[in-house]
Protein backbone atom coordinates (compact mmCIF):
# COMPACT_ATOMS: atom_id res chain seq x y z
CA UNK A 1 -12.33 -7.51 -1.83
CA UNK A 2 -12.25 -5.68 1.18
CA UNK A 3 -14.31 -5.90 4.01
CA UNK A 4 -16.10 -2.89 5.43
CA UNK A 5 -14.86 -3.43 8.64
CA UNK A 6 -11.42 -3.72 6.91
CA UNK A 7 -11.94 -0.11 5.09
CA UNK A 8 -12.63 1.30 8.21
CA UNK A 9 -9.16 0.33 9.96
CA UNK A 10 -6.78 3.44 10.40
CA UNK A 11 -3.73 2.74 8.21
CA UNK A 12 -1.94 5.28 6.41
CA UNK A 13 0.05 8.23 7.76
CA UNK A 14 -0.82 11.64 6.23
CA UNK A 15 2.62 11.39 4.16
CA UNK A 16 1.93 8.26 2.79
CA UNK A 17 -1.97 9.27 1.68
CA UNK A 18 -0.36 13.07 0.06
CA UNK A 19 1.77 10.60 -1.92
CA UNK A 20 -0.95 8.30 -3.16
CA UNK A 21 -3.19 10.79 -4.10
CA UNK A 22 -0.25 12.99 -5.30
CA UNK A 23 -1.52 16.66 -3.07
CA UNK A 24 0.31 18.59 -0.50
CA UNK A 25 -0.17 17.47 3.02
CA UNK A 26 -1.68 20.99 4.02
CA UNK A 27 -4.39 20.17 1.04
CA UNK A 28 -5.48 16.95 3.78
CA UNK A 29 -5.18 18.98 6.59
CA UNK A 30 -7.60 21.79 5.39
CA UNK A 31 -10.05 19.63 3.78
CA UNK A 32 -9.95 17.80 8.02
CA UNK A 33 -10.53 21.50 9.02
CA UNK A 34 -13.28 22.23 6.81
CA UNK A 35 -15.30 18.84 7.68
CA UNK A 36 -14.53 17.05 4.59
CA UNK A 37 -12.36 14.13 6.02
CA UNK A 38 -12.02 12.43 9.60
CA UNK A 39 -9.02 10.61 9.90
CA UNK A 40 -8.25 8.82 13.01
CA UNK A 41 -6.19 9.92 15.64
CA UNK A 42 -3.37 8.88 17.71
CA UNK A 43 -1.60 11.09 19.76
CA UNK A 44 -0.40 14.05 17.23
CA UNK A 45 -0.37 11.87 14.14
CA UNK A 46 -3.54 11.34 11.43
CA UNK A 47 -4.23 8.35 10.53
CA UNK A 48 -6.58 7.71 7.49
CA UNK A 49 -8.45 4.25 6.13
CA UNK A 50 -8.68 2.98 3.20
CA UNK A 51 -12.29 4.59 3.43
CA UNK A 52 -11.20 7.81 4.21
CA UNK A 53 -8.70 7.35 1.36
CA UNK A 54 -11.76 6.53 -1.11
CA UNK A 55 -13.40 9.69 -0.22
CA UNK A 56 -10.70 11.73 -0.62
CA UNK A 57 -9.88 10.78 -4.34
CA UNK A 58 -13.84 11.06 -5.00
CA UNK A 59 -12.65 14.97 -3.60
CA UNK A 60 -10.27 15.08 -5.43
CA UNK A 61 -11.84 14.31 -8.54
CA UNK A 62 -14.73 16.91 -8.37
CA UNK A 63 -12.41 19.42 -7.32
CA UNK A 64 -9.37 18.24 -10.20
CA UNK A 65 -11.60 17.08 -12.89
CA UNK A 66 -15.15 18.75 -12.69
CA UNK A 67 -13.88 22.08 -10.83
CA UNK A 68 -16.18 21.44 -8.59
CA UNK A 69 -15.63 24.33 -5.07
CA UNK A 70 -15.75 23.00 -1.49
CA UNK A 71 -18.89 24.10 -0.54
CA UNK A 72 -20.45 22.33 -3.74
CA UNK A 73 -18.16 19.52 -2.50
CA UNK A 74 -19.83 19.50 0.75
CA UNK A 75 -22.97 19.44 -0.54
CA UNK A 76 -22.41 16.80 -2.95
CA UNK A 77 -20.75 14.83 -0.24
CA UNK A 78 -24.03 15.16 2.01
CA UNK A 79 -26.30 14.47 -0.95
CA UNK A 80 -24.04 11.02 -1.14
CA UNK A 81 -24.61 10.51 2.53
CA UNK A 82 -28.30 10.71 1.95
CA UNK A 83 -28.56 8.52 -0.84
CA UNK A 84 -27.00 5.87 0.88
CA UNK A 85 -29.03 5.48 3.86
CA UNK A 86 -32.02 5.75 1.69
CA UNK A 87 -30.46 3.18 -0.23
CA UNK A 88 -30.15 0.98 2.82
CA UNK A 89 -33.96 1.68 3.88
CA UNK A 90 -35.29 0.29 0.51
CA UNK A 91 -33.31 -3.27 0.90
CA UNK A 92 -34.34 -3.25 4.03
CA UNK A 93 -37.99 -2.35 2.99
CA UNK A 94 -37.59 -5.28 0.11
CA UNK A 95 -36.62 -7.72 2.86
CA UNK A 96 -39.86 -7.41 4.23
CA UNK A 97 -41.77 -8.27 0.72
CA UNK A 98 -42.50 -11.47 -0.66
CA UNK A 99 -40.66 -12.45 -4.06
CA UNK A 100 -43.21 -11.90 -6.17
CA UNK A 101 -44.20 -8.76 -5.01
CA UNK A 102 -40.51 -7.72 -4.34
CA UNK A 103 -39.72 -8.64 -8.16
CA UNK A 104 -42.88 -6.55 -9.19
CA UNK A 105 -41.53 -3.73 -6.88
CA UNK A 106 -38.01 -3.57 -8.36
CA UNK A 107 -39.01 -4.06 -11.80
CA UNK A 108 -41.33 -0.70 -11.13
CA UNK A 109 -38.52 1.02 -9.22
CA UNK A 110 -35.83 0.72 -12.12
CA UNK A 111 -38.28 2.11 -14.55
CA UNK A 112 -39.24 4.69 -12.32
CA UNK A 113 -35.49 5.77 -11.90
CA UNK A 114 -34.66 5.55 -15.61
CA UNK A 115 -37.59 8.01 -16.79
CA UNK A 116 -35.67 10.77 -14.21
């Protein structure tokens, strides 16, 4: 498994990504254009990471699979963001309890996010 440091590092040329994920390379330059992706880069070329590869098959697959637009894409995107530093706020928050209480807490918590 990679780390996230790892994920981060700027690998893969544009032509190499449009071949993994099987689009055009003017598909990964307009979604860079709109905001959607961030590749790296060096002098005139793009590079992407295996992050930035991640996020553009999770694109892909809203846009491919649940015909999902690009401004619902960039929404759902943002949402995403959001979750996951609130995400990161509760484990830091359960860090702070004490086991009991922390079991007692999570117990409630996965209850309270199955009856939604």
């Amino acid at each position: 498994m990679m780390k996230k440091r790892d994920k981060e590092q700027p690998l893969y040329l544009i032509s190499i990504v449009s071949k993994m994920l099987e689009v055009h390379p003017q598909t990964l330059r307009l979604y860079e254009k709109e905001g959607l992706i961030t590749p790296r880069r060096t002098k005139k070329q793009r590079l992407y990471s295996e992050s930035d590869v991640e996020r553009l098959n999770f694109i892909l697959e809203l846009t491919r699979e649940l015909g999902v637009n690009k401004a619902g894409v960039d929404i759902i995107l943002r949402m995403r963001h959001k979750l996951e530093i609130m995400q990161q706020e509760i484990e830091e928050m359960m860090g702070f309890l004490e086991d009991e209480t922390r079991k007692d807490f999570r117990e409630k918590l996965r209850k309270a996010l199955m009856e939604e």
